[in-house]
C-alpha atoms as a PDB file:
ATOM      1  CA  UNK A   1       0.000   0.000   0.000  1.00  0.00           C
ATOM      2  CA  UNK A   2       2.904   2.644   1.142  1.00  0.00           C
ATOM      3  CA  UNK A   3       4.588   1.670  -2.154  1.00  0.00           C
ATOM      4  CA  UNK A   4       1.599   2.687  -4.539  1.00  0.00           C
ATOM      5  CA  UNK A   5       0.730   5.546  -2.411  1.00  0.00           C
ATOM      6  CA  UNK A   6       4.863   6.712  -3.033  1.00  0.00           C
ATOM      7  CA  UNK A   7       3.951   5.473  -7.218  1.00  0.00           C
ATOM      8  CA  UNK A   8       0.432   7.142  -7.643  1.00  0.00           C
ATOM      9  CA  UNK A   9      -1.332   9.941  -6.685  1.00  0.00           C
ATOM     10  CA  UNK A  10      -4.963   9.403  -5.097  1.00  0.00           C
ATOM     11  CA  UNK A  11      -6.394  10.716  -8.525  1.00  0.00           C
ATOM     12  CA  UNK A  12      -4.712   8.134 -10.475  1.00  0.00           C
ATOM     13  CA  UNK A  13      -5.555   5.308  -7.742  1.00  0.00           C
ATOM     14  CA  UNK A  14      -9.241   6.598  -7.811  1.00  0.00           C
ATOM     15  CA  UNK A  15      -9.051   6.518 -12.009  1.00  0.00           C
ATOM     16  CA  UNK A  16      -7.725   3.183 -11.962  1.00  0.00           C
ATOM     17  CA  UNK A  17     -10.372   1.558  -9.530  1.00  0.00           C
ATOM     18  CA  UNK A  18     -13.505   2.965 -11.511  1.00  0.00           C
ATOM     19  CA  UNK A  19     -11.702   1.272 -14.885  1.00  0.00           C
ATOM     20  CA  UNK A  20     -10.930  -1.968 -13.219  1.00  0.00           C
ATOM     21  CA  UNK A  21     -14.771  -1.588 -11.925  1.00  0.00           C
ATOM     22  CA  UNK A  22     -15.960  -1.076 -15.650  1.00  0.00           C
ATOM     23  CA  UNK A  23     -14.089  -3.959 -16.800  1.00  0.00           C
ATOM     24  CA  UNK A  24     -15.643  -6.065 -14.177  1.00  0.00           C
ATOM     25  CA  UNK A  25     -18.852  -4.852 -14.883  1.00  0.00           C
ATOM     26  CA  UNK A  26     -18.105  -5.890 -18.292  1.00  0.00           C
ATOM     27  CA  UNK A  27     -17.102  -8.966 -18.586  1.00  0.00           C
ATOM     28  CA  UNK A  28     -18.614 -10.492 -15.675  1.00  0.00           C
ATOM     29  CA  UNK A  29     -18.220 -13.889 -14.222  1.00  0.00           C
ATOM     30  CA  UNK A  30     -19.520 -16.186 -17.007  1.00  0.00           C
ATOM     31  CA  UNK A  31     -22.587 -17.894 -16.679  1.00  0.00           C
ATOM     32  CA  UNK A  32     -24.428 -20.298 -18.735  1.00  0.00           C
ATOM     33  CA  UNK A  33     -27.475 -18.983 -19.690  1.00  0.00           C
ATOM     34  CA  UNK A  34     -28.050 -20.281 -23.349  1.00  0.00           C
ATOM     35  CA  UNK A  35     -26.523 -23.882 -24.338  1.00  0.00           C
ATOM     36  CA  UNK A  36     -27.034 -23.113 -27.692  1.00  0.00           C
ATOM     37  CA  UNK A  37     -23.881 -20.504 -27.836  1.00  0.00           C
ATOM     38  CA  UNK A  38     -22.062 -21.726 -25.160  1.00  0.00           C
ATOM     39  CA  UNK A  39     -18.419 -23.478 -25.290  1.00  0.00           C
ATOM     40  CA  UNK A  40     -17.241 -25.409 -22.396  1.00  0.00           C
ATOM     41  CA  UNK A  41     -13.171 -25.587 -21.649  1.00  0.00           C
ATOM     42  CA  UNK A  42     -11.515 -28.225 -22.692  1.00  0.00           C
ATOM     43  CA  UNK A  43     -14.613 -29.011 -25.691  1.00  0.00           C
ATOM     44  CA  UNK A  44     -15.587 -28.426 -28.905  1.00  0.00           C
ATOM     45  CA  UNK A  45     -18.995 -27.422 -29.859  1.00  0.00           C
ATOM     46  CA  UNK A  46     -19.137 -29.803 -33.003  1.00  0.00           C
ATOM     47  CA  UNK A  47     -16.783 -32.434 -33.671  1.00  0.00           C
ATOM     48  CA  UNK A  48     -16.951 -31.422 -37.189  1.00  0.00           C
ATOM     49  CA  UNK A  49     -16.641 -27.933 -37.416  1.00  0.00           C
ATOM     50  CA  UNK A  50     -14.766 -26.819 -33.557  1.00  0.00           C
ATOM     51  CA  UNK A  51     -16.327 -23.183 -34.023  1.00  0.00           C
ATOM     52  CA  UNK A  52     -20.068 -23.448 -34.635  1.00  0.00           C
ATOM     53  CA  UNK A  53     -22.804 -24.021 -31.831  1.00  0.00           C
ATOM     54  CA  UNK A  54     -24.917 -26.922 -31.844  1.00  0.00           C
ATOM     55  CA  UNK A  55     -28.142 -25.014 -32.504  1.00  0.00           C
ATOM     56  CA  UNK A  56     -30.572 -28.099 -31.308  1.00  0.00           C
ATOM     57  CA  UNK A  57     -28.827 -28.847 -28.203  1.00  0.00           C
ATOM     58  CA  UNK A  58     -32.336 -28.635 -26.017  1.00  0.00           C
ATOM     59  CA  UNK A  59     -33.052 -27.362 -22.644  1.00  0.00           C
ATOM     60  CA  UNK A  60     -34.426 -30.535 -20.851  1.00  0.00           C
ATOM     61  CA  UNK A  61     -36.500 -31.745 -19.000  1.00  0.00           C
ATOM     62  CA  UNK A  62     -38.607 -28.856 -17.680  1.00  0.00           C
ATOM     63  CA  UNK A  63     -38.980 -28.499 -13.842  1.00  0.00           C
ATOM     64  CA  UNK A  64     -41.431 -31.533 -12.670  1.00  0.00           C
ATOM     65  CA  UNK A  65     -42.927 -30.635  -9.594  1.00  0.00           C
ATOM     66  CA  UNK A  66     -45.480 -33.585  -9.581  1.00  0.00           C
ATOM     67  CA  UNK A  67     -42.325 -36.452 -10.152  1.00  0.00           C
ATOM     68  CA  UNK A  68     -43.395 -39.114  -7.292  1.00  0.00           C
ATOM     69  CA  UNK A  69     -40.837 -41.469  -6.065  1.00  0.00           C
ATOM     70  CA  UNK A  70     -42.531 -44.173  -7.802  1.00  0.00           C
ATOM     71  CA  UNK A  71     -41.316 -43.479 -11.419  1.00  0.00           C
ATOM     72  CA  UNK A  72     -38.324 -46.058 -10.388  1.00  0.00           C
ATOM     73  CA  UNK A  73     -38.777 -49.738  -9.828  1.00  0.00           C
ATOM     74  CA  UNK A  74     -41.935 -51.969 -10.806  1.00  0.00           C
ATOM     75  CA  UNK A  75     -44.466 -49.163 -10.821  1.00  0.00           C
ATOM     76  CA  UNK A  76     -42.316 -46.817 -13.819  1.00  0.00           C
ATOM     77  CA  UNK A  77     -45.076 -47.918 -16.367  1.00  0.00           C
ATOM     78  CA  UNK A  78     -47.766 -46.953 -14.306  1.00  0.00           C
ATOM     79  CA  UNK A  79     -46.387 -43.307 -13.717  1.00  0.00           C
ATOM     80  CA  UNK A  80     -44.521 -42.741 -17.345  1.00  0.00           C
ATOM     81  CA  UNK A  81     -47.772 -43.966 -19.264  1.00  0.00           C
ATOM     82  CA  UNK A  82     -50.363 -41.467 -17.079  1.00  0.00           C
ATOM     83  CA  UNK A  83     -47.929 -38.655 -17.737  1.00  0.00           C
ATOM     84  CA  UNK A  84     -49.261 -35.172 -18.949  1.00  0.00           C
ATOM     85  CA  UNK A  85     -49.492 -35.919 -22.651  1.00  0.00           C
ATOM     86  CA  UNK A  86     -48.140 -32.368 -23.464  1.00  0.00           C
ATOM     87  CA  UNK A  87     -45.033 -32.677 -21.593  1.00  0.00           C
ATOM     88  CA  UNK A  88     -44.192 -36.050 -22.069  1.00  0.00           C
ATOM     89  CA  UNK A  89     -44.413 -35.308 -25.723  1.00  0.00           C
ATOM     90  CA  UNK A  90     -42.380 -32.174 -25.813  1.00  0.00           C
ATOM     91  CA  UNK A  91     -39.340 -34.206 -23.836  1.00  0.00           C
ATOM     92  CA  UNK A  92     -39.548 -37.203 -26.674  1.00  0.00           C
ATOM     93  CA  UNK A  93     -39.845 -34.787 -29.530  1.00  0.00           C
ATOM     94  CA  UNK A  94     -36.719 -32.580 -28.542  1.00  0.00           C
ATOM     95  CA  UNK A  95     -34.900 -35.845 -28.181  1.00  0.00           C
ATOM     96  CA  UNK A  96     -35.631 -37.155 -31.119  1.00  0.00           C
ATOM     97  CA  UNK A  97     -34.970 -33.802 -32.782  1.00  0.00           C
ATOM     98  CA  UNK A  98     -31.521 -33.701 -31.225  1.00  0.00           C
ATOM     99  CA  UNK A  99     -30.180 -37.074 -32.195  1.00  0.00           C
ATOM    100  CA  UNK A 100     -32.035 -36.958 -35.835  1.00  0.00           C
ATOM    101  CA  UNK A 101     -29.818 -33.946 -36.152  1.00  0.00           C
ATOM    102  CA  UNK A 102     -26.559 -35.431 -35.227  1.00  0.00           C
ATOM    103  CA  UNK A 103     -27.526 -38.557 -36.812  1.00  0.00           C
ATOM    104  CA  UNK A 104     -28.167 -36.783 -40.394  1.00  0.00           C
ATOM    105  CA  UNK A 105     -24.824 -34.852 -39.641  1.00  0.00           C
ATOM    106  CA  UNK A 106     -22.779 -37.568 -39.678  1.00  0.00           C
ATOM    107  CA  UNK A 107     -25.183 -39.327 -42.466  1.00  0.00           C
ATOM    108  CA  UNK A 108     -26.089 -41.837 -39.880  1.00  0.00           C
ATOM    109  CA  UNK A 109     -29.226 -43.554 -41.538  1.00  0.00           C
ATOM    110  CA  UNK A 110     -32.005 -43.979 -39.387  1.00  0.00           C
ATOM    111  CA  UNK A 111     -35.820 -44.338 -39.340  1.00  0.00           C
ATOM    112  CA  UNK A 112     -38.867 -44.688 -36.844  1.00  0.00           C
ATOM    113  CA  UNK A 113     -39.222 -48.452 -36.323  1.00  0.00           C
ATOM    114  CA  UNK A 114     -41.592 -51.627 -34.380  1.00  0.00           C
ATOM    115  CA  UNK A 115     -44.059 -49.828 -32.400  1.00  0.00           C
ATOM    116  CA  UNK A 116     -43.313 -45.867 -33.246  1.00  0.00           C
ATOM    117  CA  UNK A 117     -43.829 -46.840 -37.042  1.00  0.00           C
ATOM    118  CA  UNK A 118     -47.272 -48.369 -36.024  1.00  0.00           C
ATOM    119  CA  UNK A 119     -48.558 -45.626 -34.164  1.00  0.00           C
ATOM    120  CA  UNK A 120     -46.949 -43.063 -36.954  1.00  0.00           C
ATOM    121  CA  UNK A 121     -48.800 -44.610 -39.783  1.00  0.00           C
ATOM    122  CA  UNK A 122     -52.498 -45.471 -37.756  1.00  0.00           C
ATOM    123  CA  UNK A 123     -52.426 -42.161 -35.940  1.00  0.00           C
ATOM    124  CA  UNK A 124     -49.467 -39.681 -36.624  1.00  0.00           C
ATOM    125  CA  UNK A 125     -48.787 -38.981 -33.559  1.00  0.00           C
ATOM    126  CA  UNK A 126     -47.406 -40.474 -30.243  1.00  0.00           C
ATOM    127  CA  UNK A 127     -49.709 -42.762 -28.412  1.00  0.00           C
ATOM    128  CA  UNK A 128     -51.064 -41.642 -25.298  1.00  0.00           C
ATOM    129  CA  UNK A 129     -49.718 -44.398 -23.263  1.00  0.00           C
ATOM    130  CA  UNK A 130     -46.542 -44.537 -24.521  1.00  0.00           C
ATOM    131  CA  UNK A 131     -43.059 -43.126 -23.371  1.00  0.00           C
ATOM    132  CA  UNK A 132     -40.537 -44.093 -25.734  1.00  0.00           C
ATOM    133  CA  UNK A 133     -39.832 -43.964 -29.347  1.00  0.00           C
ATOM    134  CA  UNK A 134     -37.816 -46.351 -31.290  1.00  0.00           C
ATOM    135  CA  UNK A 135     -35.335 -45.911 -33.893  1.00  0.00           C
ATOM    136  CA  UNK A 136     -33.462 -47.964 -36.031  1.00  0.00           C
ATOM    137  CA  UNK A 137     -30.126 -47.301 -37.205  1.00  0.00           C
ATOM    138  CA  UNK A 138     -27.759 -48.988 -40.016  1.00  0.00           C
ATOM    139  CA  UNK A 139     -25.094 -49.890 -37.280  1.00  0.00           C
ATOM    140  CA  UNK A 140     -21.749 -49.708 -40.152  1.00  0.00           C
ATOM    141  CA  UNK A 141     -21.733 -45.376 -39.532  1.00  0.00           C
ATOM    142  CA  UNK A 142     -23.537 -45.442 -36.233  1.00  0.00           C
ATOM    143  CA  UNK A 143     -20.264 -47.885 -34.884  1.00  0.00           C
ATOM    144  CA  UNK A 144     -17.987 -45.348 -37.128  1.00  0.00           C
ATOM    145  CA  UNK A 145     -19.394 -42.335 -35.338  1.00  0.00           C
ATOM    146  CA  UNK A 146     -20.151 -43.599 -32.581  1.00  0.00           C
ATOM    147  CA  UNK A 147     -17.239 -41.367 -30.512  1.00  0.00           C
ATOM    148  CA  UNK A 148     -18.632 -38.234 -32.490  1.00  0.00           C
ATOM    149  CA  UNK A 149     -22.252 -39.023 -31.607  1.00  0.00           C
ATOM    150  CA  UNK A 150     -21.488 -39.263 -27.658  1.00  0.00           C
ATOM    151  CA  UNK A 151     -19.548 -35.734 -27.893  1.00  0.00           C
ATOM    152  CA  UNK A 152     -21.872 -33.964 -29.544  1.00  0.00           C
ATOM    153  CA  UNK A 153     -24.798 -35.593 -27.422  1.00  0.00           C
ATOM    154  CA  UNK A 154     -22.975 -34.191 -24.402  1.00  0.00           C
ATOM    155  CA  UNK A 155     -22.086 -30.885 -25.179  1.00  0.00           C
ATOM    156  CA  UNK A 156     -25.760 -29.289 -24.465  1.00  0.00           C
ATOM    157  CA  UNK A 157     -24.415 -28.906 -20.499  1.00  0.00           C
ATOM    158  CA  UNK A 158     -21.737 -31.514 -19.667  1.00  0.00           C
ATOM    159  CA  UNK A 159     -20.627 -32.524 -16.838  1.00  0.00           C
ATOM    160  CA  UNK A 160     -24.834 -31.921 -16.532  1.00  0.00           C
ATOM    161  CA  UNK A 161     -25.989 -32.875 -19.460  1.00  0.00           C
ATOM    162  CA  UNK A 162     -29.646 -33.543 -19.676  1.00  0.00           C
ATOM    163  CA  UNK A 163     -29.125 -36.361 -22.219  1.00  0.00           C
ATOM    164  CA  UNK A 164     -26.574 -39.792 -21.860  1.00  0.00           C
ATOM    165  CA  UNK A 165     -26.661 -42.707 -23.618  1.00  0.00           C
ATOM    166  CA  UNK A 166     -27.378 -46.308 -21.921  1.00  0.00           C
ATOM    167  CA  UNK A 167     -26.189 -49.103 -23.484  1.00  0.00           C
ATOM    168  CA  UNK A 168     -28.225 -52.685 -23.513  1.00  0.00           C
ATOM    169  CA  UNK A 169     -24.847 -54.690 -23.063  1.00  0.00           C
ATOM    170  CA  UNK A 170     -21.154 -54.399 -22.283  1.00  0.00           C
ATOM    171  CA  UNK A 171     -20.282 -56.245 -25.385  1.00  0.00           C
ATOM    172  CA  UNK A 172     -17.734 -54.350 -27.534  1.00  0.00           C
ATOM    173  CA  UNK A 173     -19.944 -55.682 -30.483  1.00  0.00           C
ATOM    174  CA  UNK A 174     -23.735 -54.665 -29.326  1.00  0.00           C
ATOM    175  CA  UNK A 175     -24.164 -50.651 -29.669  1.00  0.00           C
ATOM    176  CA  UNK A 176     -28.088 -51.297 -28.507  1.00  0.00           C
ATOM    177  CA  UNK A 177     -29.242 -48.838 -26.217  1.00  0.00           C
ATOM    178  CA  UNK A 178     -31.504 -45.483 -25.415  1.00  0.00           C
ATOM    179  CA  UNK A 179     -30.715 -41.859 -25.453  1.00  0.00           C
ATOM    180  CA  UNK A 180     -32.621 -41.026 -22.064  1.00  0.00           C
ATOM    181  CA  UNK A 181     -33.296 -38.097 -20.181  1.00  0.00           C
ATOM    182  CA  UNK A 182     -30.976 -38.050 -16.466  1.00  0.00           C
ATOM    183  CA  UNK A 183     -34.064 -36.900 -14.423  1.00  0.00           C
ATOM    184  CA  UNK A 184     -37.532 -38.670 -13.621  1.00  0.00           C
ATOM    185  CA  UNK A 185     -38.962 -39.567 -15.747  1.00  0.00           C
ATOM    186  CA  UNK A 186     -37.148 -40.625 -17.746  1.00  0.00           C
ATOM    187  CA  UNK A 187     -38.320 -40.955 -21.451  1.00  0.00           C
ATOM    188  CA  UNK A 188     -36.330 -42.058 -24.230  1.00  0.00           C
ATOM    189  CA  UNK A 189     -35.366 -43.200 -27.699  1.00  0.00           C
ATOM    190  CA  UNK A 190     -34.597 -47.246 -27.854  1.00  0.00           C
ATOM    191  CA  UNK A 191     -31.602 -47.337 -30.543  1.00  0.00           C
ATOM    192  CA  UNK A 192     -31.453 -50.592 -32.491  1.00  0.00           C
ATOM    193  CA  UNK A 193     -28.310 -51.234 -34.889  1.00  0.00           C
ATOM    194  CA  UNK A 194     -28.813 -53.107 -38.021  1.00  0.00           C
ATOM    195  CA  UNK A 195     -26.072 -54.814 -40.485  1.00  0.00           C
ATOM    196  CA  UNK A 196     -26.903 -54.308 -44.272  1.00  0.00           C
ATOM    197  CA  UNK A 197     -25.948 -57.496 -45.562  1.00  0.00           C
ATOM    198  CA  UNK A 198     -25.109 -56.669 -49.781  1.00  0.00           C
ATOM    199  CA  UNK A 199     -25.108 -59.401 -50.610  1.00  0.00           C
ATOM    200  CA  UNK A 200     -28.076 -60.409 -49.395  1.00  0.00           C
ATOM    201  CA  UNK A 201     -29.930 -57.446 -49.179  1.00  0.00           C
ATOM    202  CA  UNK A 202     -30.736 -57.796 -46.053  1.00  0.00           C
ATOM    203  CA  UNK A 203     -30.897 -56.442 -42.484  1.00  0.00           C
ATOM    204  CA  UNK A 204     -29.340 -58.388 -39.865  1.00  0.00           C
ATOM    205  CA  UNK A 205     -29.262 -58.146 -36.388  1.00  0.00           C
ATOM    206  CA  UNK A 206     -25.943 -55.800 -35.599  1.00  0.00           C
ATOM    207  CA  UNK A 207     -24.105 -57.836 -32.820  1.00  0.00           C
ATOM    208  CA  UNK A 208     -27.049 -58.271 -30.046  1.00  0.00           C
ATOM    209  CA  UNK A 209     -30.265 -60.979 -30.794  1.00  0.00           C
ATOM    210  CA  UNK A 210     -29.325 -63.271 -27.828  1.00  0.00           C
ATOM    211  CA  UNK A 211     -31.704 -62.432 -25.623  1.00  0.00           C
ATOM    212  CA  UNK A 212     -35.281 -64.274 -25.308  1.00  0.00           C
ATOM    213  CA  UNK A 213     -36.918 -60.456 -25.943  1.00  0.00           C
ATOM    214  CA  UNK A 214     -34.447 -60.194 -29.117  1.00  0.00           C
ATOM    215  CA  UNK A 215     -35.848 -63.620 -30.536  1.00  0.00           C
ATOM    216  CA  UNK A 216     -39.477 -62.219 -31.022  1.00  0.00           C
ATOM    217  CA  UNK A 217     -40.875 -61.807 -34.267  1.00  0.00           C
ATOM    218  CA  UNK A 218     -41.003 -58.011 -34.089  1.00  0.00           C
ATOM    219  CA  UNK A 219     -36.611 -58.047 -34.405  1.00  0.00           C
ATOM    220  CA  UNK A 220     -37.093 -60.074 -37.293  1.00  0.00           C
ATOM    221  CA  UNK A 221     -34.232 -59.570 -39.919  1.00  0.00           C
ATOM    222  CA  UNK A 222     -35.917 -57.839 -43.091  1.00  0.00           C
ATOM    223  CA  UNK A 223     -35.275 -57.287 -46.841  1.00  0.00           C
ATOM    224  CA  UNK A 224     -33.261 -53.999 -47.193  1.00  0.00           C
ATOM    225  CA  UNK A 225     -35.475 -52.844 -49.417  1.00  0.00           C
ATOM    226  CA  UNK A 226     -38.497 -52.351 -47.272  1.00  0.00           C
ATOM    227  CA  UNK A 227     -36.101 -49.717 -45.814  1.00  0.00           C
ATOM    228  CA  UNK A 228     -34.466 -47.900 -48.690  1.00  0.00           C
ATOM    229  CA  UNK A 229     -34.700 -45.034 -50.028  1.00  0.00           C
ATOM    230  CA  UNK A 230     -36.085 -43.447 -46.547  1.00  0.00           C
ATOM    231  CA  UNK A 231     -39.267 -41.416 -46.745  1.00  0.00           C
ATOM    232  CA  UNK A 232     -40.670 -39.352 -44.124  1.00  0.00           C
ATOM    233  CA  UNK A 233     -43.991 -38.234 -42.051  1.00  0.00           C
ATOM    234  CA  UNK A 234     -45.620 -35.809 -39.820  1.00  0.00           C
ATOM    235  CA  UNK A 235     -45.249 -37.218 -36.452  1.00  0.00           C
ATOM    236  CA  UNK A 236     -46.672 -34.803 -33.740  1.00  0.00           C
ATOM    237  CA  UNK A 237     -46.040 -32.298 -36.482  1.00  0.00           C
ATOM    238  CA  UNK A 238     -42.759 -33.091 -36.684  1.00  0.00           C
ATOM    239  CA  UNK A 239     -41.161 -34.750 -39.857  1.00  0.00           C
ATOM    240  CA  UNK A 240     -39.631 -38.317 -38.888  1.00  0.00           C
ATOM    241  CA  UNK A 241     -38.017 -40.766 -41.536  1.00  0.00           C
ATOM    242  CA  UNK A 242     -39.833 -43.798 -41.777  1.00  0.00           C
ATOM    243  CA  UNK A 243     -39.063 -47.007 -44.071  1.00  0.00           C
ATOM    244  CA  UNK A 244     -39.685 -47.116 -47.847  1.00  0.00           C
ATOM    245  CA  UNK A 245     -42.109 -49.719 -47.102  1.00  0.00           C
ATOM    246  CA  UNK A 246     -43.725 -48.982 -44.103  1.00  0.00           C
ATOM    247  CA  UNK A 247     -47.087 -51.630 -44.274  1.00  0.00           C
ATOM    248  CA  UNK A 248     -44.594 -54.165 -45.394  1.00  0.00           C
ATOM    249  CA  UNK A 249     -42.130 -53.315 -42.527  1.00  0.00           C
ATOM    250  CA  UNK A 250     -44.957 -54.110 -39.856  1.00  0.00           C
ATOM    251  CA  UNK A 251     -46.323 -56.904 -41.623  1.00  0.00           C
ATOM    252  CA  UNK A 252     -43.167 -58.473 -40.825  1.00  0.00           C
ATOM    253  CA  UNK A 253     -42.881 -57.023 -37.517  1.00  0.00           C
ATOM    254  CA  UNK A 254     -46.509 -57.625 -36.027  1.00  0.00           C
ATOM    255  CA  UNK A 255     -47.933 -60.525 -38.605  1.00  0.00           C
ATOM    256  CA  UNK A 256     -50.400 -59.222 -41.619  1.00  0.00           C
ATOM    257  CA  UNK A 257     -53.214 -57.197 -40.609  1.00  0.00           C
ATOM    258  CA  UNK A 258     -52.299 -58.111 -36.929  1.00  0.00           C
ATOM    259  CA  UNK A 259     -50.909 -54.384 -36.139  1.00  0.00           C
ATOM    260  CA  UNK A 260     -53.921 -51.942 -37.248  1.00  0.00           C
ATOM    261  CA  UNK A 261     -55.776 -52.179 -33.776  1.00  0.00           C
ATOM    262  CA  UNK A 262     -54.169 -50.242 -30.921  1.00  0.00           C
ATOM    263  CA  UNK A 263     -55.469 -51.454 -27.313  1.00  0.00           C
ATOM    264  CA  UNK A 264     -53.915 -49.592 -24.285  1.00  0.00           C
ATOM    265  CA  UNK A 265     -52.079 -51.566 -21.372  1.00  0.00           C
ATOM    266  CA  UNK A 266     -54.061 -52.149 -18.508  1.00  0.00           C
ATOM    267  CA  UNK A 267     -52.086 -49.365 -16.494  1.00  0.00           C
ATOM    268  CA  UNK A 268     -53.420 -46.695 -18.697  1.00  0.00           C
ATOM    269  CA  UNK A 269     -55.721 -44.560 -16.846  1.00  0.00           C
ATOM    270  CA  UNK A 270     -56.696 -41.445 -18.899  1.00  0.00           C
ATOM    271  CA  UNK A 271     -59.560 -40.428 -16.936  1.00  0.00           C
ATOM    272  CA  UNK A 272     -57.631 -40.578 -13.697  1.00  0.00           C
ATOM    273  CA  UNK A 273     -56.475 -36.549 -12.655  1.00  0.00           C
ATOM    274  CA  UNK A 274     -52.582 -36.836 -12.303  1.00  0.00           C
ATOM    275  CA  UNK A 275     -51.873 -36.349  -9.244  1.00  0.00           C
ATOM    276  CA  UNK A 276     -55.262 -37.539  -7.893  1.00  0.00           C
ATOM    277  CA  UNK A 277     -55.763 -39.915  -4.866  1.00  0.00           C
ATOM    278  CA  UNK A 278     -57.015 -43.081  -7.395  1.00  0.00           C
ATOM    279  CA  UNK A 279     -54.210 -42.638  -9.415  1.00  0.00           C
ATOM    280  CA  UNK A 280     -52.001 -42.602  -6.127  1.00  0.00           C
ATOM    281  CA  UNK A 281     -53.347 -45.769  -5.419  1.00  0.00           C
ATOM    282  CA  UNK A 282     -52.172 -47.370  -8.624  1.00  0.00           C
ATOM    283  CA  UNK A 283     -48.863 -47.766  -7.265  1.00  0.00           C
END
């Protein structure tokens, strides 16, 4: 202190506090208010081009003040199927929006699939009861950019990112998973990989297929060209790519004419108020 007060007068001390005050003022401690523009240390934005922000990169979930307990362990149906439609919707579509969009950047070809494409082509739109989407994938670029996929998918907020990835199986050679919310409750896409066989034309089951749930007729292995080229419908009024041959795609999947009649699972109650003391006592 006694050797600035020798150096500088108390006009130039006073001068240099308000401009140390401005820059402060300024420039500010930085705080993330908008994902979309933000860079974390130590990341990229896009692992193809370092400078751009990953316009998609949602805000999610929105604050649930009615989340009970009960979304985890046997009762999850029960409270994920009775969800507001609205909001259960708007989590599912921003997913899907965010990984169709780093999908089709790194020409990752995907389409709605099994139960999504049913309820796409009988209604348009996401079944009440319902709380996941599925997806199919050609697994050759999804396993190529697979690295890319999980940076990008973590960039909207990491170490707190609002989306991860679960995977079905350690196996090196089974990529099956979900792109899930972190919070209850947790919605989410179901990711399944597929091998184009060329010489066969055919889709094969990518590395997973062991399991007793795997062996049902809905994974059954399809001609490739009930899936290419990819076409596309209004889905919640959002444009999803579905399968060049969507009736024959669910033929396969459900049996003919066995997938046009949608019945809700028993633990759909849409006339119960959420939140209401009967619905409490579904659990």
């Amino acid at each position: 202190v006694d050797a600035l007060a020798k150096r500088f007068t108390v006009k130039q001390l006073s001068f240099i506090l308000v401009i140390l005050l401005i820059c402060i003022g300024t420039l500010g401690p930085y705080k993330l208010t908008n994902r979309t523009s933000a860079v974390y240390a130590g990341m990229t934005n896009s692992a193809i081009n370092p400078t751009r922000a990953l316009e998609e990169c949602p805000i999610i979930p929105p604050n649930y003040d009615l989340v009970w307990s009960w979304c985890h362990g046997s009762r999850y149906k029960v409270c994920k199927a009775n969800y507001p439609y609205e909001e259960k919707t708007k989590d599912l579509l921003l997913i899907i929006d965010r990984i169709g969009k780093i999908f089709d950047r790194h020409r990752i070809k995907w389409w709605i699939d099994f139960n999504t494409l049913r309820s796409a082509v009988l209604q348009g739109k996401i079944l009440p009861w319902d709380y996941q989407l599925e997806v199919s994938v050609i697994e050759k670029r999804f396993r190529q950019y697979y690295p890319q996929v999980m940076e990008e998918l973590h960039q909207c907020g990491d170490p707190n990112s609002p989306l991860y990835y679960k995977r079905f199986s350690e196996s090196d050679e089974n990529l099956r998973g979900k792109f899930q919310v972190k919070w209850e409750p947790r919605f989410w896409i179901e990711i399944t990989p597929w091998n184009h066989d060329e010489k066969e034309n055919m889709l094969r089951k990518a590395g997973w297929g062991r399991s007793e749930k795997e062996q049902k007729q809905m994974y059954t292995e399809l001609p490739y060209n009930y899936i290419h080229p990819i076409g596309d419908v209004k889905f919640n009024n959002t444009i999803v790519p579905v399968p060049a041959q969507p009736y024959k795609v669910l033929n396969a999947r459900f049996g003919k004419d066995e997938w046009g009649t949608l019945e809700p699972p028993s633990y759909y109650q849409p006339d119960l108020r959420w939140g209401s003391n009967e619905m409490r006592a579904l659990r």
